[in-house]
PDB file of N, CA and C in Angstrom:
ATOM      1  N   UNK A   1      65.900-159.666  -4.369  1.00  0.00           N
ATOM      2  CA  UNK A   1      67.197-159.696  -3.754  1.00  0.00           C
ATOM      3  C   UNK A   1      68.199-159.108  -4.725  1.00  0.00           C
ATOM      4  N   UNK A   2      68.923-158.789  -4.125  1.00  0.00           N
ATOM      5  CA  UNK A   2      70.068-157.857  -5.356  1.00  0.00           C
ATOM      6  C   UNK A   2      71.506-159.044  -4.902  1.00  0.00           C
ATOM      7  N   UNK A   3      71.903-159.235  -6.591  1.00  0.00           N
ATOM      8  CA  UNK A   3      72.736-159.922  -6.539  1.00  0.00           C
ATOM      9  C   UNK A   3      73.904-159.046  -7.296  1.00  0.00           C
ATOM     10  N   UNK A   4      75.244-159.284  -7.378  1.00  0.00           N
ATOM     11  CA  UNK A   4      77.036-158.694  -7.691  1.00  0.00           C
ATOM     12  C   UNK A   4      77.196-159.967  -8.530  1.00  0.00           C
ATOM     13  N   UNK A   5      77.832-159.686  -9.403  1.00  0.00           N
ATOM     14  CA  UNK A   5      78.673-160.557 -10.192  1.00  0.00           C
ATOM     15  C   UNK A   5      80.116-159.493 -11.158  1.00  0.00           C
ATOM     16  N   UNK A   6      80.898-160.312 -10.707  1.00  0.00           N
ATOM     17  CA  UNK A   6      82.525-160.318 -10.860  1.00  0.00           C
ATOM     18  C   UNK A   6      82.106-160.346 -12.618  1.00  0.00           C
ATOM     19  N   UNK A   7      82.921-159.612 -13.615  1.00  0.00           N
ATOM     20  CA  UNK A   7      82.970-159.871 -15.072  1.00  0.00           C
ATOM     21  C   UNK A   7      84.467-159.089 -15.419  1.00  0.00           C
ATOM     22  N   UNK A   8      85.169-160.379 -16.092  1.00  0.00           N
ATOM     23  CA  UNK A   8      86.356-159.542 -16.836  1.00  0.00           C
ATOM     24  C   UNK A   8      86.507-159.935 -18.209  1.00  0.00           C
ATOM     25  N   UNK A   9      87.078-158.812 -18.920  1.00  0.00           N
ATOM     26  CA  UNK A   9      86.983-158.460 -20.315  1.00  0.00           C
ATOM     27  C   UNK A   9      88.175-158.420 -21.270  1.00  0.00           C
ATOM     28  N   UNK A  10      88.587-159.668 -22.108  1.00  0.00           N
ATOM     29  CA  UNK A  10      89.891-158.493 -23.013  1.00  0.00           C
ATOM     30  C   UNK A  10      89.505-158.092 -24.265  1.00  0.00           C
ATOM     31  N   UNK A  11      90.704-157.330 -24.788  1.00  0.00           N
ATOM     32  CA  UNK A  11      90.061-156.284 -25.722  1.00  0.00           C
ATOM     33  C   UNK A  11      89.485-156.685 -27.010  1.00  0.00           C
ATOM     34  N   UNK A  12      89.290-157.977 -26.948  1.00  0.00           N
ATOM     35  CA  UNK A  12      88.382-158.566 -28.587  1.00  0.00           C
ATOM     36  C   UNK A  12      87.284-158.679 -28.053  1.00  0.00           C
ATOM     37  N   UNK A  13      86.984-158.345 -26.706  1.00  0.00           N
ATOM     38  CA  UNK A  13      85.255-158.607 -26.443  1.00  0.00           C
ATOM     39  C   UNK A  13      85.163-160.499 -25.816  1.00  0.00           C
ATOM     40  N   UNK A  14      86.081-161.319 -25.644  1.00  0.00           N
ATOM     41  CA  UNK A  14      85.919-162.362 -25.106  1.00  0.00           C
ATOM     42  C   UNK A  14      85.320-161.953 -22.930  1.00  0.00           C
ATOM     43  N   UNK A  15      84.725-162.642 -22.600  1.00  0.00           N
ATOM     44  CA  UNK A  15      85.221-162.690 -21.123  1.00  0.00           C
ATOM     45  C   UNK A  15      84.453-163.676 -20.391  1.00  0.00           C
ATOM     46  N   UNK A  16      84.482-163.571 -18.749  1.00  0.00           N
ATOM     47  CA  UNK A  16      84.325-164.698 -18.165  1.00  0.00           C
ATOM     48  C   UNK A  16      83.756-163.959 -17.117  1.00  0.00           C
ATOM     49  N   UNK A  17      82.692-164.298 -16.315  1.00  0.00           N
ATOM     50  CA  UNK A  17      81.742-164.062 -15.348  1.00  0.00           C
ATOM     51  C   UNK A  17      81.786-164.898 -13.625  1.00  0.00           C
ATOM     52  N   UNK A  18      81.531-164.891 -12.883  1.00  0.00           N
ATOM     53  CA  UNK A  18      81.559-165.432 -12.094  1.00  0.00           C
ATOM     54  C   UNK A  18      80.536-164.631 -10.751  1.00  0.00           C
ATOM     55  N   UNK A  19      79.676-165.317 -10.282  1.00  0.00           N
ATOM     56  CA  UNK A  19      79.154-164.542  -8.914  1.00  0.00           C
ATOM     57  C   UNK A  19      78.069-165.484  -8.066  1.00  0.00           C
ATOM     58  N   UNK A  20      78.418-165.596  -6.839  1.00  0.00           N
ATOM     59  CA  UNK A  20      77.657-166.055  -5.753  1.00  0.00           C
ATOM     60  C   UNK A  20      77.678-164.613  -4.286  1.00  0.00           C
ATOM     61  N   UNK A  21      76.811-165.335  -3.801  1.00  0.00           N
ATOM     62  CA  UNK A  21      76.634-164.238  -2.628  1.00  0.00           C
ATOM     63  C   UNK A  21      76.716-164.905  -1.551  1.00  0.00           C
ATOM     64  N   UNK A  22      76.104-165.645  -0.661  1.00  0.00           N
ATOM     65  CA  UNK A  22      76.205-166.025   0.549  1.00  0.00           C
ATOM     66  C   UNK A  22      76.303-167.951   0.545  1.00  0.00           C
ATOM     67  N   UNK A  23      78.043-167.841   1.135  1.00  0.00           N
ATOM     68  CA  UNK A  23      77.970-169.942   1.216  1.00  0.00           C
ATOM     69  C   UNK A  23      77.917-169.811   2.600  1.00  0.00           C
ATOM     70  N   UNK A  24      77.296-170.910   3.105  1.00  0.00           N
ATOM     71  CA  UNK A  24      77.311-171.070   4.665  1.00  0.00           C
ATOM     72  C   UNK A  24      76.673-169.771   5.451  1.00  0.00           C
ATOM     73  N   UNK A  25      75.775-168.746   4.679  1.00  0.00           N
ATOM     74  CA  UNK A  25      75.407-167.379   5.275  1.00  0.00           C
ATOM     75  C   UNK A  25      76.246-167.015   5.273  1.00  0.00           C
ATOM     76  N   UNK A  26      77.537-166.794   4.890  1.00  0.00           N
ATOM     77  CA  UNK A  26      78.426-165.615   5.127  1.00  0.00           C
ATOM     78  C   UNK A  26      78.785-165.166   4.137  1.00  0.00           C
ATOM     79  N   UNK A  27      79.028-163.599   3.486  1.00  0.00           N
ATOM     80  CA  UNK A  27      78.520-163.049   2.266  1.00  0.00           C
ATOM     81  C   UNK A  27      80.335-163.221   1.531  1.00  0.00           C
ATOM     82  N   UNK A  28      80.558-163.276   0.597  1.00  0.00           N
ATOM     83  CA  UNK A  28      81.369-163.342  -0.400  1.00  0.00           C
ATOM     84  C   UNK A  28      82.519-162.140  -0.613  1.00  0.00           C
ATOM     85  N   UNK A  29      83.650-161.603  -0.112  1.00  0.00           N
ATOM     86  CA  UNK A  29      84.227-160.497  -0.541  1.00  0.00           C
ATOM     87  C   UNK A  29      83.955-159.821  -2.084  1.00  0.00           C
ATOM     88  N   UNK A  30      84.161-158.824  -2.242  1.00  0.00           N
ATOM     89  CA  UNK A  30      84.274-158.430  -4.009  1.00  0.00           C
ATOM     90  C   UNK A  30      85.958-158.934  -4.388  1.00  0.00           C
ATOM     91  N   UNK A  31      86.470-158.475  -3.613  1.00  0.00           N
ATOM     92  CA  UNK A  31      88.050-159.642  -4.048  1.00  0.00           C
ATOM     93  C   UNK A  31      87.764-160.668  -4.313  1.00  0.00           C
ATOM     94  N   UNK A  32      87.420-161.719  -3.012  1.00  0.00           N
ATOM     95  CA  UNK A  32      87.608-163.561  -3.403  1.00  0.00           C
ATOM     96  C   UNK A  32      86.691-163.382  -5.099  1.00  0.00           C
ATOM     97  N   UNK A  33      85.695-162.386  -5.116  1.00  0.00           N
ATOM     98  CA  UNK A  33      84.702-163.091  -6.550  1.00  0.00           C
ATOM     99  C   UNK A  33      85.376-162.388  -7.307  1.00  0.00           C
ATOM    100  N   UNK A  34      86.608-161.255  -7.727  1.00  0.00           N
ATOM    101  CA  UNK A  34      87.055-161.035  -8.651  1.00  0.00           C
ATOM    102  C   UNK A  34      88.286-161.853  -8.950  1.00  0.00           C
ATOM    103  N   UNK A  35      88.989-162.626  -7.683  1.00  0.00           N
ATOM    104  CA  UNK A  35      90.150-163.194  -8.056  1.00  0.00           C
ATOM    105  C   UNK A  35      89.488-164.569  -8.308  1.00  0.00           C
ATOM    106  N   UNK A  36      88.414-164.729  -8.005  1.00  0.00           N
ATOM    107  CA  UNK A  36      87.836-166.599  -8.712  1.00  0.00           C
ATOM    108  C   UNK A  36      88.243-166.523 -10.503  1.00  0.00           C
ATOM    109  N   UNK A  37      87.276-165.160 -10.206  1.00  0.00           N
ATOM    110  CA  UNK A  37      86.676-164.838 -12.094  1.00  0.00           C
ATOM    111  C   UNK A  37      88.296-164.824 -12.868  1.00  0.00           C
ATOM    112  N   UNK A  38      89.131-163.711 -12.139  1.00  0.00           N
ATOM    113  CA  UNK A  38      90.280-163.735 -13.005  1.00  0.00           C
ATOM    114  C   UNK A  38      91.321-165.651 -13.025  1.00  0.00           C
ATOM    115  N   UNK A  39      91.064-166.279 -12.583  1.00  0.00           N
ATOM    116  CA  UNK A  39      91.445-167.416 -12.195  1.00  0.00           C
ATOM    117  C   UNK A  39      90.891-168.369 -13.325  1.00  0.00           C
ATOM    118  N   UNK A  40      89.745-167.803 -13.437  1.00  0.00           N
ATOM    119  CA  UNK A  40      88.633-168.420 -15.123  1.00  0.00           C
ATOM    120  C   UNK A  40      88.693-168.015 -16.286  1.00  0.00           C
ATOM    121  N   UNK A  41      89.782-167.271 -15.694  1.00  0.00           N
ATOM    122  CA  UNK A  41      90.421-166.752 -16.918  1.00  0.00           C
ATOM    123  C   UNK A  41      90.662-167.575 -18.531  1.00  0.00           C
ATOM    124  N   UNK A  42      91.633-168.557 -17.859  1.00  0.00           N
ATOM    125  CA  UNK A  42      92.460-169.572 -18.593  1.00  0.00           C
ATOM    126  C   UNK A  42      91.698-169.987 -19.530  1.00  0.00           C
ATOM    127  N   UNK A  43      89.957-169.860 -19.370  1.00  0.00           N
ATOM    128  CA  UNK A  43      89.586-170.704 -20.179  1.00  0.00           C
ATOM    129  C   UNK A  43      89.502-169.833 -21.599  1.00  0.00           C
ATOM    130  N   UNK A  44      89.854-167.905 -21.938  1.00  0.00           N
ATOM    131  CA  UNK A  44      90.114-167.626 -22.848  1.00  0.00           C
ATOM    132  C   UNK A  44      91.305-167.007 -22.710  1.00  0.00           C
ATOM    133  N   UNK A  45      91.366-167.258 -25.194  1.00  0.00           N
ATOM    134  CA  UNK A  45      92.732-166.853 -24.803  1.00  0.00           C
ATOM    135  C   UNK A  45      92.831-165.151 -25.109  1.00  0.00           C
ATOM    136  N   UNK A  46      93.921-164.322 -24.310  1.00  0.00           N
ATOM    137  CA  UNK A  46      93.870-162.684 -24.738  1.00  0.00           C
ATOM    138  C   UNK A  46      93.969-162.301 -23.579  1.00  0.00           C
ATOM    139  N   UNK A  47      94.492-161.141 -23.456  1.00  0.00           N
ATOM    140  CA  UNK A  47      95.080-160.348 -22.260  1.00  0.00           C
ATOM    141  C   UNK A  47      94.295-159.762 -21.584  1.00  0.00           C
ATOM    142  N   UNK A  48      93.485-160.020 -20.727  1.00  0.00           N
ATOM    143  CA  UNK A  48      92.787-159.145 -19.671  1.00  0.00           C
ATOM    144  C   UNK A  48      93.024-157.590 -19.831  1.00  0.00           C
ATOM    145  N   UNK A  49      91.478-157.212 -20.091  1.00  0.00           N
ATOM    146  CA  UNK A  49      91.757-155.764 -20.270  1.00  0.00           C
ATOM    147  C   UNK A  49      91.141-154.776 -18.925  1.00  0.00           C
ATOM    148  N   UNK A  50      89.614-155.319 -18.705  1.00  0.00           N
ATOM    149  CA  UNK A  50      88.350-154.759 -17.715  1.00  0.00           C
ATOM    150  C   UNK A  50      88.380-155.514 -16.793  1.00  0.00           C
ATOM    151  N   UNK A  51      87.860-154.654 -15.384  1.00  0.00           N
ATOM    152  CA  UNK A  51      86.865-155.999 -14.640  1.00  0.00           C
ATOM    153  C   UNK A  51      85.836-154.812 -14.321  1.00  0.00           C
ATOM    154  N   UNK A  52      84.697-155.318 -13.768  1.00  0.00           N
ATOM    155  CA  UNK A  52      83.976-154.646 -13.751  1.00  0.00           C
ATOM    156  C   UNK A  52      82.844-155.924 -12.600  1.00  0.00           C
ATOM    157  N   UNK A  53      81.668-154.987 -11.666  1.00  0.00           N
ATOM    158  CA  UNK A  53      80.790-155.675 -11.198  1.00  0.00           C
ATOM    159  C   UNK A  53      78.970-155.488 -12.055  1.00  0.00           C
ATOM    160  N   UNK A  54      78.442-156.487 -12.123  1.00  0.00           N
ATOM    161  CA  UNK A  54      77.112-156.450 -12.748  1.00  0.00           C
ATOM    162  C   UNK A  54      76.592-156.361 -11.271  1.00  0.00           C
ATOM    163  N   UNK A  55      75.496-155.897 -10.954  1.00  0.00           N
ATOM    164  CA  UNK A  55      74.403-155.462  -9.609  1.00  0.00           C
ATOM    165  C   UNK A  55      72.728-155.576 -10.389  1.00  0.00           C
ATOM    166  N   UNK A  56      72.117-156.712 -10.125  1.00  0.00           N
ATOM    167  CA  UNK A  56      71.206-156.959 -10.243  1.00  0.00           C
ATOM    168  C   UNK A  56      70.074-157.200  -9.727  1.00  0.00           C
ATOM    169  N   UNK A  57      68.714-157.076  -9.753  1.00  0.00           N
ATOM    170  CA  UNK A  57      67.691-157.100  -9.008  1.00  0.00           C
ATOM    171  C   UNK A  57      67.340-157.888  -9.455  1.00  0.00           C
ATOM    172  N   UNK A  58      66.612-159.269  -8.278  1.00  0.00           N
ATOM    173  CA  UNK A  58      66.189-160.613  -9.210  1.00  0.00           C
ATOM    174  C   UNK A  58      64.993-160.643  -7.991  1.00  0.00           C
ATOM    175  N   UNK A  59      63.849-161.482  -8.100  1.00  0.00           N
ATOM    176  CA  UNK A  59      62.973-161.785  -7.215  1.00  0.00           C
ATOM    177  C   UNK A  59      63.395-162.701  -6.396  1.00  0.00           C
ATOM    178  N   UNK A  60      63.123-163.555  -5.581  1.00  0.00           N
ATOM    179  CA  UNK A  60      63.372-164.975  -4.819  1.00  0.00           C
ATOM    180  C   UNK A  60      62.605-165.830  -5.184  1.00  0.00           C
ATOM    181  N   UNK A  61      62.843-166.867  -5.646  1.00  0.00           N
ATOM    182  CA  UNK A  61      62.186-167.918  -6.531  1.00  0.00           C
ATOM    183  C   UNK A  61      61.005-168.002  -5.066  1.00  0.00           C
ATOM    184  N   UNK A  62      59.820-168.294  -6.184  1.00  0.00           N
ATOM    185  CA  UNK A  62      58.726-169.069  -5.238  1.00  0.00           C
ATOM    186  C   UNK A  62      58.732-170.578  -4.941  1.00  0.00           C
ATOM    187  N   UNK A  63      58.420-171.222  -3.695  1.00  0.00           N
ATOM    188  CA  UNK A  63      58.419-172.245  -3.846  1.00  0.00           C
ATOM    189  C   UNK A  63      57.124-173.073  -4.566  1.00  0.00           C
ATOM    190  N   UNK A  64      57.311-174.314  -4.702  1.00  0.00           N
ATOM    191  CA  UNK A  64      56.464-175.011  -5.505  1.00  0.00           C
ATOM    192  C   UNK A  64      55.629-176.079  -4.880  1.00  0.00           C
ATOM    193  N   UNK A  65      54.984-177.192  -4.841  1.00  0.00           N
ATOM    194  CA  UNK A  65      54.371-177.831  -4.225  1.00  0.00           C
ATOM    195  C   UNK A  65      53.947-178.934  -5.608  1.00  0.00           C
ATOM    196  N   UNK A  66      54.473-180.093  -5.763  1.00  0.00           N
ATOM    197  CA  UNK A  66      54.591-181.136  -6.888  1.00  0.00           C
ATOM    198  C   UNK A  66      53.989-182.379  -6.101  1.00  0.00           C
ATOM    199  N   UNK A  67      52.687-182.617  -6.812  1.00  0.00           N
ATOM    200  CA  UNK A  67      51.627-183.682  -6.250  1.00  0.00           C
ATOM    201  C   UNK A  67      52.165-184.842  -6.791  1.00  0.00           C
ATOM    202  N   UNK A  68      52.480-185.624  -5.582  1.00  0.00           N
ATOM    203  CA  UNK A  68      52.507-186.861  -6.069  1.00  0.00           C
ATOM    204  C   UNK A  68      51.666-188.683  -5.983  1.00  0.00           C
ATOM    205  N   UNK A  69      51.968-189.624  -6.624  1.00  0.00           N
ATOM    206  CA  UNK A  69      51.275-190.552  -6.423  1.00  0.00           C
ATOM    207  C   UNK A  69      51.648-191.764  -6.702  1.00  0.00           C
ATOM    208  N   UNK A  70      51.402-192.842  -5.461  1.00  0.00           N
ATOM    209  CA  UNK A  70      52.343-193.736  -5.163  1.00  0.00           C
ATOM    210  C   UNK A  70      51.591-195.449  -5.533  1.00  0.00           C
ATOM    211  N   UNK A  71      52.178-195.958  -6.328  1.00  0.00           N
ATOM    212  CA  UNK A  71      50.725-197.234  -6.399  1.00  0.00           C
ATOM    213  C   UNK A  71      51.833-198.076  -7.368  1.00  0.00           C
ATOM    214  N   UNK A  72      51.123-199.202  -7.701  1.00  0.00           N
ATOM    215  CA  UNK A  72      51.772-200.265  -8.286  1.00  0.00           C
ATOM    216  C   UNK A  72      51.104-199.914  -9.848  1.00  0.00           C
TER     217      UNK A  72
END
């Protein structure tokens, strides 16, 4: 599955990330996930310089199957 993630940058190299894709099935603007990220800002300090999107290829997790056992 290919996933977007929101990343902004200031100019000492600090920054802050943010990215989801689909809540409730319905897919995420590139706005709402760049104005979250700039919003997460606060947590460094320095003037916003970049934003930029990461686009990644990830697999879909497999599911698992965990045996269990029930007794006194």
């Amino acid at each position: 599955m290919k996933v977007r993630i929101a990343l902004v940058v200031d100019a000492e190299g600090n920054w802050v990330a943010t990215g989801w894709g689909y809540v409730k099935k319905k897919p995420i603007s590139d706005k709402a996930a760049m104005e979250y990220c700039r919003l997460n800002w606060s947590t460094v300090e320095g003037r916003l310089e970049s934003e930029y999107f990461i686009e990644a290829e990830v697999e879909l997790p497999k599911p698992t199957t965990i045996e269990g056992k029930v007794g006194k």
